[in-house]
Protein backbone atom coordinates (compact mmCIF):
# COMPACT_ATOMS: atom_id res chain seq x y z
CA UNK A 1 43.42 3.27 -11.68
CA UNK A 2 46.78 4.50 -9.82
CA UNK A 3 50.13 2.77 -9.20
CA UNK A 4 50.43 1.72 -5.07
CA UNK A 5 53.29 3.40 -4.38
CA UNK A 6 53.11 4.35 -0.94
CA UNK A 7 51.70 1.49 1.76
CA UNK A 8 51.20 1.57 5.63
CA UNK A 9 51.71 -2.17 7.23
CA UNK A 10 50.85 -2.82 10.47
CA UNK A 11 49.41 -6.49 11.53
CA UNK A 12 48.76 -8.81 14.30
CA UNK A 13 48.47 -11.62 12.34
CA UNK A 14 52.00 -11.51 10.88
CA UNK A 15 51.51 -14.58 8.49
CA UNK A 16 53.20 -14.19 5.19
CA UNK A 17 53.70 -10.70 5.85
CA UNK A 18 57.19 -10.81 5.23
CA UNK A 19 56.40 -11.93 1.18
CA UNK A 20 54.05 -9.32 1.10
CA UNK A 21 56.06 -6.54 1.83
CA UNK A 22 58.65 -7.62 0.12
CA UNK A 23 57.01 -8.31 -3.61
CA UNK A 24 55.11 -4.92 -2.67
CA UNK A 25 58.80 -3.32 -2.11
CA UNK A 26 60.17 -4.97 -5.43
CA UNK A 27 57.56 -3.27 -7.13
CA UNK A 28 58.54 -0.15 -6.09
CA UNK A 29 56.42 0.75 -3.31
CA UNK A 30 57.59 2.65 -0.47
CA UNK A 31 56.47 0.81 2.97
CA UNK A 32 55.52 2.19 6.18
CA UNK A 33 54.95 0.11 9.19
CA UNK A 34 55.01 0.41 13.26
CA UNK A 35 56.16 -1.78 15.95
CA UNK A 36 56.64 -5.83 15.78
CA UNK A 37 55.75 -5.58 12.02
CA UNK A 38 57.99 -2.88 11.10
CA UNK A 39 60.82 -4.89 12.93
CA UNK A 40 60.03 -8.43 10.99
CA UNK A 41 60.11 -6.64 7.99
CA UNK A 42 63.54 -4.76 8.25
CA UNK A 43 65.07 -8.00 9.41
CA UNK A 44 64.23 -9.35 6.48
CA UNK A 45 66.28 -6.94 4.69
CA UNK A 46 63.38 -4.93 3.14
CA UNK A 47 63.45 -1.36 3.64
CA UNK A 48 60.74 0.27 5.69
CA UNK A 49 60.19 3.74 7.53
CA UNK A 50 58.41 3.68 10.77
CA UNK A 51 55.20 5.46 11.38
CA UNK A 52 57.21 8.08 13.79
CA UNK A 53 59.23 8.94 11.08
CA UNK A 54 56.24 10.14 8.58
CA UNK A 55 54.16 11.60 11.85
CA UNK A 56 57.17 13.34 13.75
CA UNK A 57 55.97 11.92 16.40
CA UNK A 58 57.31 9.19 18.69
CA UNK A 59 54.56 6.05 19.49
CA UNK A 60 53.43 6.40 23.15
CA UNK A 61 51.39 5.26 25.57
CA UNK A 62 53.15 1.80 25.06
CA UNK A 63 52.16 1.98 21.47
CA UNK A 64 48.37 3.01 22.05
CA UNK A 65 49.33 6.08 20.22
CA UNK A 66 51.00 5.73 17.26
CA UNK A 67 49.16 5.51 13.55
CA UNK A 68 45.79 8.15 14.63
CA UNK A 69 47.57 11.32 13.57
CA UNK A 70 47.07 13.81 10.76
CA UNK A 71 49.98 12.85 8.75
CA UNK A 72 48.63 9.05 8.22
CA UNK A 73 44.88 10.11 8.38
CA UNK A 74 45.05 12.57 5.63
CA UNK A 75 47.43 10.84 3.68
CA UNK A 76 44.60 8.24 3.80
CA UNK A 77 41.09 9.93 3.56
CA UNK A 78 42.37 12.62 1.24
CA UNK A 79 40.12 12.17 -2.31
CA UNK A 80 42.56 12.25 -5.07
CA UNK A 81 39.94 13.61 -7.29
CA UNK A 82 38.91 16.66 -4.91
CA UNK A 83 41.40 19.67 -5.53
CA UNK A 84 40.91 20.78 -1.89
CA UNK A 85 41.17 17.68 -0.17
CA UNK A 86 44.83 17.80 -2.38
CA UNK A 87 46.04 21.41 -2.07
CA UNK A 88 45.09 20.79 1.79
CA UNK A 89 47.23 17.97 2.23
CA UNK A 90 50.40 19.27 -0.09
CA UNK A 91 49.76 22.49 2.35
CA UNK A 92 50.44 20.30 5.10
CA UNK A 93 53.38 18.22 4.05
CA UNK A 94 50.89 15.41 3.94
CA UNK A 95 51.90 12.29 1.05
CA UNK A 96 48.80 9.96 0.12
CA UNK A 97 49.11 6.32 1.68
CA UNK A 98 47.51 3.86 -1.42
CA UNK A 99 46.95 1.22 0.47
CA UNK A 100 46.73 -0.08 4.14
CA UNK A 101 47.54 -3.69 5.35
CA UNK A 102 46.02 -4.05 9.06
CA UNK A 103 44.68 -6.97 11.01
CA UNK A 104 43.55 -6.47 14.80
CA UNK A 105 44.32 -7.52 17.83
CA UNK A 106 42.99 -10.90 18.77
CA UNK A 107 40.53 -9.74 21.30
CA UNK A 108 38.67 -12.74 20.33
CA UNK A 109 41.37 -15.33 21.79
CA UNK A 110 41.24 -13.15 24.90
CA UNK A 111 37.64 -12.88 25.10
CA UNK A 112 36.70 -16.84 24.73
CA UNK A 113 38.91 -17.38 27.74
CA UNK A 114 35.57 -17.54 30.64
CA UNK A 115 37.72 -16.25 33.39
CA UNK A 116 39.69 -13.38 31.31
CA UNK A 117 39.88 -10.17 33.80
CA UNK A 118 38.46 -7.27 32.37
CA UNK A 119 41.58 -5.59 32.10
CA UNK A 120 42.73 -7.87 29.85
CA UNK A 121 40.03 -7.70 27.58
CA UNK A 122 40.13 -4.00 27.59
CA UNK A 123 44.04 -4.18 26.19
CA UNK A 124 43.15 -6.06 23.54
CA UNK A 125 40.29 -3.93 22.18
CA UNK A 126 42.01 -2.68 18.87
CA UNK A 127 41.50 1.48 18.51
CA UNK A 128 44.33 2.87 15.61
CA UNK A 129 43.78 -0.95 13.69
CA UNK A 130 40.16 -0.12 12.64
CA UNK A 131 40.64 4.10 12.69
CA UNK A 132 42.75 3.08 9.89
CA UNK A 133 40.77 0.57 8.13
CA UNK A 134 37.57 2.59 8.32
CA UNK A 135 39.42 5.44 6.71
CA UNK A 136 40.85 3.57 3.91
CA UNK A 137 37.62 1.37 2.99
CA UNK A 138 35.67 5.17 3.12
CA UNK A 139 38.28 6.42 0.11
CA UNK A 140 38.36 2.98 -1.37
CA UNK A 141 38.05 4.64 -4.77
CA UNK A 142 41.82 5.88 -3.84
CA UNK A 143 43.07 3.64 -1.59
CA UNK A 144 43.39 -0.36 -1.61
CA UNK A 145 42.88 -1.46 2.09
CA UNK A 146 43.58 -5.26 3.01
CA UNK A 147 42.28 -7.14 6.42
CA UNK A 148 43.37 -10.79 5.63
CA UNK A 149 46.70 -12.54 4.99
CA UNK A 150 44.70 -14.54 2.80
CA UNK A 151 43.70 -11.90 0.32
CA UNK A 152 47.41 -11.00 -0.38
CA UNK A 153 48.21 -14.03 -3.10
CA UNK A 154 45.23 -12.49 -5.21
CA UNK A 155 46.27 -8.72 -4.71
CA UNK A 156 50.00 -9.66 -5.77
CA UNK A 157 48.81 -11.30 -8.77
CA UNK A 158 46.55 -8.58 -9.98
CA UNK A 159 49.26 -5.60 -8.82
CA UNK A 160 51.67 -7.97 -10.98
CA UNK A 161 49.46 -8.53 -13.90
CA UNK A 162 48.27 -4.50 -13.85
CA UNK A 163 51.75 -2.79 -13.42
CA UNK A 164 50.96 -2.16 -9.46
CA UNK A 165 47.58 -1.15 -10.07
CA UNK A 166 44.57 -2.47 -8.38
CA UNK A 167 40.89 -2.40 -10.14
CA UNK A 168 37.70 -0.71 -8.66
CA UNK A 169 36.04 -3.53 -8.54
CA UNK A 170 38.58 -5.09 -6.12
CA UNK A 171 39.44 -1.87 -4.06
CA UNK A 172 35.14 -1.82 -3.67
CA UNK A 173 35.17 -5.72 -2.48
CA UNK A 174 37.68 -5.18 -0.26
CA UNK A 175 36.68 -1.90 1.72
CA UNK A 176 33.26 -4.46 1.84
CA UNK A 177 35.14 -6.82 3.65
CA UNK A 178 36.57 -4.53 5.49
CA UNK A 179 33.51 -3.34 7.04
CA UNK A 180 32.33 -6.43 7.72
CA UNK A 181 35.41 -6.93 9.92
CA UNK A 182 35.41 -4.26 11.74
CA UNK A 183 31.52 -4.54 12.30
CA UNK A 184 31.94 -8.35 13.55
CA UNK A 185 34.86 -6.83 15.90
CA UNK A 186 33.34 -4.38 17.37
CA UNK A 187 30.05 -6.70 17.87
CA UNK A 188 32.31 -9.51 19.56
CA UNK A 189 33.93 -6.62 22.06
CA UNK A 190 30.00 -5.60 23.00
CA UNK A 191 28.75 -8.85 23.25
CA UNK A 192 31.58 -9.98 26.06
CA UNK A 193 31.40 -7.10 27.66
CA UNK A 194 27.74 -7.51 28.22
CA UNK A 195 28.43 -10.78 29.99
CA UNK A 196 30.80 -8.69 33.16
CA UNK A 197 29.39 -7.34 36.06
CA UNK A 198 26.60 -7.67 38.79
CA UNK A 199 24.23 -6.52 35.50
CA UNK A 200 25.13 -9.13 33.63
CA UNK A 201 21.98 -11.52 32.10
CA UNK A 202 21.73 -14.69 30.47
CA UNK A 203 19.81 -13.01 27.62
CA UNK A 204 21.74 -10.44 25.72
CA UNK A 205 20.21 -6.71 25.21
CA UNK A 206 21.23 -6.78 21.60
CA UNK A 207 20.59 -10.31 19.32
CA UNK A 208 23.90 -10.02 17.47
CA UNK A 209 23.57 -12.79 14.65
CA UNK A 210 26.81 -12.60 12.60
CA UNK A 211 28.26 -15.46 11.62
CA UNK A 212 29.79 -15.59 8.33
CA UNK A 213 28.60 -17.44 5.35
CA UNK A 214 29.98 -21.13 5.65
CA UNK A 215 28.70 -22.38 2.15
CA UNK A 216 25.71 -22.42 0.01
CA UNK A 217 23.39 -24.80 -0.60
CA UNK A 218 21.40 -26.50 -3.71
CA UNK A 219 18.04 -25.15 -1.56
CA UNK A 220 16.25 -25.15 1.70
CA UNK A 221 13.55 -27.31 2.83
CA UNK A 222 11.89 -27.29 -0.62
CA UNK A 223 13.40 -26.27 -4.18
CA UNK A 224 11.39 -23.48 -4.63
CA UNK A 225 13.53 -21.61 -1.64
CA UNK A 226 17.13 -20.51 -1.27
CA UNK A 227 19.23 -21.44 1.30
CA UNK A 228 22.89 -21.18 2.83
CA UNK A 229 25.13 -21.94 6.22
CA UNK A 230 26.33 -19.77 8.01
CA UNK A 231 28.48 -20.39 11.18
CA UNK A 232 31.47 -20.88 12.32
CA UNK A 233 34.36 -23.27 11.53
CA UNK A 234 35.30 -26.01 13.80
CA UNK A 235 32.14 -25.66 16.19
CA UNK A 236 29.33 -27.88 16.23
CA UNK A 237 27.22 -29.19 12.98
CA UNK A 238 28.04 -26.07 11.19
CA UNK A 239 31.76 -25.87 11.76
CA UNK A 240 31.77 -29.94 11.50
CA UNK A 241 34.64 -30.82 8.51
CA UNK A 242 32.94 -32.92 6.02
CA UNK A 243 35.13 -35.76 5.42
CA UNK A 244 33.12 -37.80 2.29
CA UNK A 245 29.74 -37.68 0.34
CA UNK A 246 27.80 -35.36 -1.82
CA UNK A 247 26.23 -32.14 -1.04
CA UNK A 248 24.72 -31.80 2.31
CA UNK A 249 21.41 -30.06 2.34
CA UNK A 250 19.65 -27.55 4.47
CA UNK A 251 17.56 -30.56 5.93
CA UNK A 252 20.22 -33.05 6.71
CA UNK A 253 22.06 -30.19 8.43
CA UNK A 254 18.60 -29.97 10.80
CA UNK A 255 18.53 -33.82 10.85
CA UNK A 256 22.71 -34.27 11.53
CA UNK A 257 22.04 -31.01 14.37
CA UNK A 258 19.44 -33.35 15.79
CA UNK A 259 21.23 -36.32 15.90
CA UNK A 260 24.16 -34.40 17.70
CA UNK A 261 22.30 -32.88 20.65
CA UNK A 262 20.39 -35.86 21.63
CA UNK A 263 23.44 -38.00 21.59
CA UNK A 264 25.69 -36.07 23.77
CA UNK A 265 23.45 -36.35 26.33
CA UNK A 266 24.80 -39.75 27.33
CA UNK A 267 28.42 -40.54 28.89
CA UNK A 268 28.18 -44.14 27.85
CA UNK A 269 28.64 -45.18 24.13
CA UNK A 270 25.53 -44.30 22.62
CA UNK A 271 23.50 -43.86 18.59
CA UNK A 272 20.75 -42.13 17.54
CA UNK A 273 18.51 -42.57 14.79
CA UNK A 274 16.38 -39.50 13.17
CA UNK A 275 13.80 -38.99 10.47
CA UNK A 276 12.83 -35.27 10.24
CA UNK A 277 14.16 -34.26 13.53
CA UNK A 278 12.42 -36.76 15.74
CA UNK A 279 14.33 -40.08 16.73
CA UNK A 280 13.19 -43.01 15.51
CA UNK A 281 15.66 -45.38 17.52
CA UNK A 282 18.24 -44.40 20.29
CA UNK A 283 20.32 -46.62 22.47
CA UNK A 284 23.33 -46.24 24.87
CA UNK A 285 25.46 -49.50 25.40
CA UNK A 286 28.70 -50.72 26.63
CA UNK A 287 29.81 -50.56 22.89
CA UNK A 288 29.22 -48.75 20.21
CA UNK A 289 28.19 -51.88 17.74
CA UNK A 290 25.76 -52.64 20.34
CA UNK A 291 24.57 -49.44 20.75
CA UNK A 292 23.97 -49.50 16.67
CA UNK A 293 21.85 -52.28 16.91
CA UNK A 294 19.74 -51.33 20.00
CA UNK A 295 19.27 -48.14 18.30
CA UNK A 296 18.19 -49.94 15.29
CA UNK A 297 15.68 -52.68 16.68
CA UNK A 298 13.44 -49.50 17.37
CA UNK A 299 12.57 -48.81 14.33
CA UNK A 300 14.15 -50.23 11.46
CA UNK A 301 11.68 -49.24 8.39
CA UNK A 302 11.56 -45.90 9.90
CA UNK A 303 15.54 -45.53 10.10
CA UNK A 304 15.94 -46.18 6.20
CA UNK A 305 17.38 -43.37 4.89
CA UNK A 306 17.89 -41.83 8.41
CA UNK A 307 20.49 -39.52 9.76
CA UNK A 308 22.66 -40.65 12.12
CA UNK A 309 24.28 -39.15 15.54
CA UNK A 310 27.02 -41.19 17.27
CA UNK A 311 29.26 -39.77 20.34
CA UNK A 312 32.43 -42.16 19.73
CA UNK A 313 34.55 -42.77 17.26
CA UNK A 314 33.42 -44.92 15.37
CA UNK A 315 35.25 -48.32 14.72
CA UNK A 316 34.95 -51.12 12.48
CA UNK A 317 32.73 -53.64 13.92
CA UNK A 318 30.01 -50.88 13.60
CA UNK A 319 30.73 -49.38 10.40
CA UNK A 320 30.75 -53.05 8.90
CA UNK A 321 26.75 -52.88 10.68
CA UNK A 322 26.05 -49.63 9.72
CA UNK A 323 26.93 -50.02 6.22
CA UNK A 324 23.89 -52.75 5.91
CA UNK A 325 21.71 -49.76 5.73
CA UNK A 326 21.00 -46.73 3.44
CA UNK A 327 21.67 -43.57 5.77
CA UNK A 328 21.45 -40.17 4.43
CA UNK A 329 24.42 -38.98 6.69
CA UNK A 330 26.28 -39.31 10.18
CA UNK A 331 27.81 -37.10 12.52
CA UNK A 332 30.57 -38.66 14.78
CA UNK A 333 33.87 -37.48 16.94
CA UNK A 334 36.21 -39.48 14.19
CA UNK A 335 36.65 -42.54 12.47
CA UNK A 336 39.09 -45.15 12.74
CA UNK A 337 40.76 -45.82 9.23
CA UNK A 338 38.80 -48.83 8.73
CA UNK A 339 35.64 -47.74 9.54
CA UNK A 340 36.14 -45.14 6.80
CA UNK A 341 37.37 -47.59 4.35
CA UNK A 342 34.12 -49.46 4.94
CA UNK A 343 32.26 -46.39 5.21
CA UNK A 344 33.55 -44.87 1.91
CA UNK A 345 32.31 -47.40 -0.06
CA UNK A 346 28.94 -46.14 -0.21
CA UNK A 347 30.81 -42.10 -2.07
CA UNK A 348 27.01 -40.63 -1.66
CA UNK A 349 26.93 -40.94 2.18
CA UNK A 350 27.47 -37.86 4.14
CA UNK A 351 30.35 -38.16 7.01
CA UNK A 352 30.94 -35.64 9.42
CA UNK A 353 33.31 -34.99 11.71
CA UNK A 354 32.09 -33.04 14.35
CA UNK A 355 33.84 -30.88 16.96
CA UNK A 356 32.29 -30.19 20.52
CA UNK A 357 31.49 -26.91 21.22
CA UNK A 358 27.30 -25.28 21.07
CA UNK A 359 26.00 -21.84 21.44
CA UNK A 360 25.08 -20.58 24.59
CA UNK A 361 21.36 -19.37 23.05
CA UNK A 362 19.07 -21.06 21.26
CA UNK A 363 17.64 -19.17 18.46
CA UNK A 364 14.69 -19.26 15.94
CA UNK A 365 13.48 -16.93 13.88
CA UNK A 366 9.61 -16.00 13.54
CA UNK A 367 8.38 -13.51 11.24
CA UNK A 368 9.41 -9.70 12.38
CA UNK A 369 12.24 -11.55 14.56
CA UNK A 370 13.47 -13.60 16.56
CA UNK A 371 13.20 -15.91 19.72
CA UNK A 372 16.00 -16.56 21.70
CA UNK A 373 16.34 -18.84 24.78
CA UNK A 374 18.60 -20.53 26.82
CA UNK A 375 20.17 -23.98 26.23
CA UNK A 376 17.84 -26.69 27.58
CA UNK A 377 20.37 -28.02 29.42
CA UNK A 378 18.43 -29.69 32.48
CA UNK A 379 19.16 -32.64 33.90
CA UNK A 380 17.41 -35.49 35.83
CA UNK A 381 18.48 -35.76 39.30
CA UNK A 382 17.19 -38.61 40.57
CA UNK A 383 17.91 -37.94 44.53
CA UNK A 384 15.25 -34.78 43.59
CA UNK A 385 12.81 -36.67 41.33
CA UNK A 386 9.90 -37.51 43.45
CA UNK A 387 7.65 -40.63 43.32
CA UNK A 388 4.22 -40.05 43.57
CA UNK A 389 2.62 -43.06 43.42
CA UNK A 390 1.93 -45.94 46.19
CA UNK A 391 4.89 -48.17 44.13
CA UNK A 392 8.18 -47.04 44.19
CA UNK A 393 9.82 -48.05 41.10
CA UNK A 394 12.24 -50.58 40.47
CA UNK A 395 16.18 -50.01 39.83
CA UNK A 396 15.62 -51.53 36.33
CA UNK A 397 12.62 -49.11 35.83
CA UNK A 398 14.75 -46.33 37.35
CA UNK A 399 17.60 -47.02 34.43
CA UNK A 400 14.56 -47.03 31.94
CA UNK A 401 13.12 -43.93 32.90
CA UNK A 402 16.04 -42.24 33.24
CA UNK A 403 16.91 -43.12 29.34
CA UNK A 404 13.76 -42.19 28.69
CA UNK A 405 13.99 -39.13 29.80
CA UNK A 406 16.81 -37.97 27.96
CA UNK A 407 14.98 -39.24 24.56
CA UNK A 408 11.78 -37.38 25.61
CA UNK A 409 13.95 -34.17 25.91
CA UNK A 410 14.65 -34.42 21.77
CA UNK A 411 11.44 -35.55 20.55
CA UNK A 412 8.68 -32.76 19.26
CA UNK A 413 6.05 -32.07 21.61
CA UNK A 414 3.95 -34.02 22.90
CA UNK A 415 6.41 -36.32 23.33
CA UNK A 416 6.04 -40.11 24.55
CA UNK A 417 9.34 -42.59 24.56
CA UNK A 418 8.42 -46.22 25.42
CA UNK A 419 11.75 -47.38 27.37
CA UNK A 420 13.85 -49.54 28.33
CA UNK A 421 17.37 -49.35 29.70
CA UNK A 422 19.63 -48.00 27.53
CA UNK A 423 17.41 -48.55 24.14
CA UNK A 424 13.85 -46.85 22.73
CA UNK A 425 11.22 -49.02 22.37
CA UNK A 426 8.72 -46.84 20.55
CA UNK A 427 8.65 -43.48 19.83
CA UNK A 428 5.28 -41.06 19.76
CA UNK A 429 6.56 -37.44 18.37
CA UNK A 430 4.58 -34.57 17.38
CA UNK A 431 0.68 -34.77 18.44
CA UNK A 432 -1.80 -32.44 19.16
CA UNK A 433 -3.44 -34.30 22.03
CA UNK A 434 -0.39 -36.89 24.33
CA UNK A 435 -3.03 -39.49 24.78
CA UNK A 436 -2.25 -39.75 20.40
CA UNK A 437 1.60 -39.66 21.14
CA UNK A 438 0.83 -42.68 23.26
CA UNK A 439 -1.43 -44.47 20.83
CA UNK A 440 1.61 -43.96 17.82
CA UNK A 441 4.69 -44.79 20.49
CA UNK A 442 2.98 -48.21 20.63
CA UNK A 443 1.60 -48.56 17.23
CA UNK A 444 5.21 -47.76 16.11
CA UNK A 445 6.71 -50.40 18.43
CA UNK A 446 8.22 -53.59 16.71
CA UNK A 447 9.64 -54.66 20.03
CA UNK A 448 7.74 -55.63 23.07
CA UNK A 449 6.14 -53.09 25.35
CA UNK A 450 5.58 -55.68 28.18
CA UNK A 451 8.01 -53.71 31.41
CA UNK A 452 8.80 -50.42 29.40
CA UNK A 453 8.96 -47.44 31.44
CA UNK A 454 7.24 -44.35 29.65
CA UNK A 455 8.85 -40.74 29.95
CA UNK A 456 6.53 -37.97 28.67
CA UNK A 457 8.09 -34.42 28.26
CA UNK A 458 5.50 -32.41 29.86
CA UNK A 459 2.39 -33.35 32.28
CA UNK A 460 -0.49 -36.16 31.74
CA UNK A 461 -3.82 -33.59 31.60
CA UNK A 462 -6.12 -36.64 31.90
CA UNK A 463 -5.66 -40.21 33.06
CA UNK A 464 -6.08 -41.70 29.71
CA UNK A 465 -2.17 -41.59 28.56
CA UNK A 466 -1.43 -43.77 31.38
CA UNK A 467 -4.19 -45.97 30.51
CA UNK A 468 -3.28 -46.34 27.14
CA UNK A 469 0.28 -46.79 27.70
CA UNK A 470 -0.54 -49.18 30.34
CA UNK A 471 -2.43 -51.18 28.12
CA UNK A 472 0.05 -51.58 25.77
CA UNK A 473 2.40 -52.92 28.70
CA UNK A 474 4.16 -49.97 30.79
CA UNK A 475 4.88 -50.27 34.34
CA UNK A 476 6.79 -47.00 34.54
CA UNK A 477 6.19 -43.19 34.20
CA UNK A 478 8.31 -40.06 34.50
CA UNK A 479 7.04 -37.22 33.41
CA UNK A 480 7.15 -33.35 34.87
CA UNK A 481 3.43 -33.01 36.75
CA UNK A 482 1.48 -29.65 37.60
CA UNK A 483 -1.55 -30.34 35.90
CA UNK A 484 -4.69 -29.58 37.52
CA UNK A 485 -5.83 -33.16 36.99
CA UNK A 486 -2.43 -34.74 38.79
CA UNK A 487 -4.25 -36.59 41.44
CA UNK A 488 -6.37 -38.03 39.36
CA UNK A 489 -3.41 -39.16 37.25
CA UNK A 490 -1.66 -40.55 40.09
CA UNK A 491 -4.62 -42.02 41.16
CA UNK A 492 -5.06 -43.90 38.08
CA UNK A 493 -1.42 -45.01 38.37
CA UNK A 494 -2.03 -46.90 41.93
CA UNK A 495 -5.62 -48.33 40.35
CA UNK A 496 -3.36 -49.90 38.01
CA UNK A 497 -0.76 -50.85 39.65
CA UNK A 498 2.35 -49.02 37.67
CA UNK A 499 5.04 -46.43 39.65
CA UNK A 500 4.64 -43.04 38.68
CA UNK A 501 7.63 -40.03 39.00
CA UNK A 502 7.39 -36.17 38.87
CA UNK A 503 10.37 -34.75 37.71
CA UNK A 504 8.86 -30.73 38.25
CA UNK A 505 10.80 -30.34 34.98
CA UNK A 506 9.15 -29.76 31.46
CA UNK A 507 11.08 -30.16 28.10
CA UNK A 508 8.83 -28.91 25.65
CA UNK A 509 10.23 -28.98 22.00
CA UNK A 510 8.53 -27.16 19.39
């Protein structure tokens, strides 16, 4: 191990920077910085010698040229344990730089702005931050390089408890990180670049999948297989802050991602129930307590142990009705104080507090890759929606279907939602033939079917669903048509006596 006696500084990110350099500079380290950081630094009374001084060479360019010169390259790729590399630099009036301290520009702030003008972006794309970064994690055996404020309490401690020396082992998991950094900027520059010009597609030409590692967990679906998060903070179920509970695992993060998407598809106050992805209750009502128990009347036994999705904060009255039942977790906006006082009684159950925000892809993986698609983000317009059979529906069977269809849209294919408006009745999820999804829907059913409106996700390919579901009490059906059989469907519709809508939209979940 060497001392770190000689180190380049020169951040965007200028927290604690200041205490850096200076317990660096009380160590005895000589410190060389540029610009903004150079300037915070002397006025905090710590000496410093700008870049231009060690290069002989002013910055330029309004500061795009300043660090990528021989003088700070050498002095940073030069292998201490190579004569040549160090006759070369001596030669050349070049002294070795033992560590770097660089954080980029924040293209990323610019870049998640949707109208940001391409010259803009193209300012912000970092070029001497990661020259220099790259160079120092490649001699990391020589030279300490460090990307994040937060690695700088660690560093101190060790350069204090070593006499200013810095292990391999660190120096090797930093220049790790370092690449990583670099490789996640440079994939964040392509990827919103991709998305200017008259070229530009929905579907990237590169899958870049790099979100950092969130947490691990106890397992994945089973115990026999290995599993983490990965994601990012403060977006969605993977960013959500988990505010009580134990350990959330990799299948009430699929349940809680559910419950999420299918409730933010209503405006009103709205909950929804799910067991293994599918939604065994879901209700929007003028309140959220009411919404609870609408949601609940569904499907009680199957909601035991349930996960739950909620688009409000959620206040007292319905915590106090929540808390009458064993739920596995819940995902919510926030909590009022006494909801979470009510809440917290139960210390096992999972709360989350979620953040809006989802990907603009979909993504799955299959085995060699992956599939990526657009966000199902359709909806029902009902001044398009066309009614096909000889009855034209009601307004109350309008409101049903309408819920309906925004169920359907989250259940497993085939999908069938019995209706009504604002609340589930019964729920079919998951069957090889839709005529079965009808059959279950109603066998599930604890309330009455008599004046439901059914929404089916994609086409009837005989007459039977409707038969079935009329049978069981339907008077209602929305669903997408384009089957060969349609007129035959409709057909069966009149014979019975029920209204009938084609939406020309499917929403097939697999």
């Amino acid at each position: 191990m060497a001392r770190i006696s000689r180190v380049l500084l020169s951040v965007t990110d200028k927290t604690g920077i200041v205490e850096f350099a200076s317990a660096l500079a009380r160590m005895g380290a000589e410190l060389i910085s540029t610009g903004g950081t150079a300037r915070l630094i002397r006025e905090a009374g710590v000496a410093v010698k700008d870049v231009s001084e060690v290069t002989g060479f002013p910055e330029m360019l309004d500061g795009r040229v300043k660090t990528m010169h021989p003088k700070i390259a050498g002095g940073l790729l030069a292998m201490r344990s190579n004569p040549e590399h160090m006759r070369a630099i001596e030669q050349h009036g070049i002294a070795p730089i033992d560590m770097v301290v660089v954080n980029l520009y924040r293209f990323g702030d610019v870049a998640a702005r949707a109208r940001a003008p391409l010259e803009e972006l193209i300012e912000n794309i970092d070029i001497g931050g990661p020259t220099m970064l790259r160079a120092a994690a490649k001699n990391y055996q020589d030279v300490a390089v460090v990307v994040s404020p937060g690695d700088y309490p660690a560093v101190l401690e060790e350069l204090h408890a070593n006499a200013g020396e810095l292990s391999p082992e660190t120096k090797w998991r930093l220049a790790k990180k370092v690449f990583r950094t670099t490789a996640d900027y440079d994939a964040a520059i392509s990827a919103r670049l991709e998305r200017i010009g008259a070229e530009a597609a929905p579907l990237p030409a590169v899958l870049e999948i790099r979100d950092p590692k969130l947490m691990g967990l106890r397992y994945g679906e089973n115990p026999h297989q290995s599993a983490a998060l990965y994601g990012r903070a403060g977006c969605g179920i993977a960013g959500a802050a988990q505010i009580q509970g134990k350990e959330l695992s990799y299948n009430n993060l699929v349940d809680l991602d559910a419950a999420w998407q299918l409730v933010n598809e209503f405006a009103a106050p709205a909950v929804a129930i799910i067991k293994h992805t599918n939604p065994c209750g879901c209700a929007e009502q003028s309140t959220l307590a009411g919404a609870w128990r609408k949601a609940l009347e569904c499907d009680p036994v199957s909601a035991y142990g349930g996960v739950i999705g909620i688009n409000r904060a959620i206040d007292e009255e319905t915590a106090r009705e929540m808390s009458k039942l064993f739920v596995e977790a819940v995902a919510a906006p926030d909590y009022s104080p006494e909801a979470l006082a009510i809440l917290g009684v139960k210390k096992n159950l999972r709360l989350m507090r979620v953040a809006a925000g989802r990907d603009p892809l979909v993504i799955k993986s299959i085995s060699g890759g992956f599939l990526a698609q657009t966000v199902d983000d359709a909806k029902l317009d009902r001044a398009k929606a066309v009614v096909r059979s000889k009855r034209t529906p009601t307004d109350e069977e309008w409101a049903a279907m309408e819920f309906g269809w925004k169920v359907a849209k989250h259940v497993k294919s085939n999908a069938i939602v019995y209706a009504r408006a604002g609340q589930t009745a019964g729920v079919g999820a998951g069957q090889m033939s839709r005529v079965d999804s009808v059959k279950i829907g109603a066998m599930k059913a604890l309330l009455p079917l008599a004046g439901t409106a059914v929404a089916s996700d994609a086409y009837f390919p005989f007459p039977d669903g409707v038969e079935e579901a009329v049978k069981n009490g339907a008077t209602a059906f929305i669903q997408p048509g384009g089957s060969i059989r349609d007129k035959e469907v409709i057909a069966a519709a009149d014979r019975l006596g029920v209204a009938m809508v084609f939406t020309g939209v499917r929403h097939f979940r697999h």
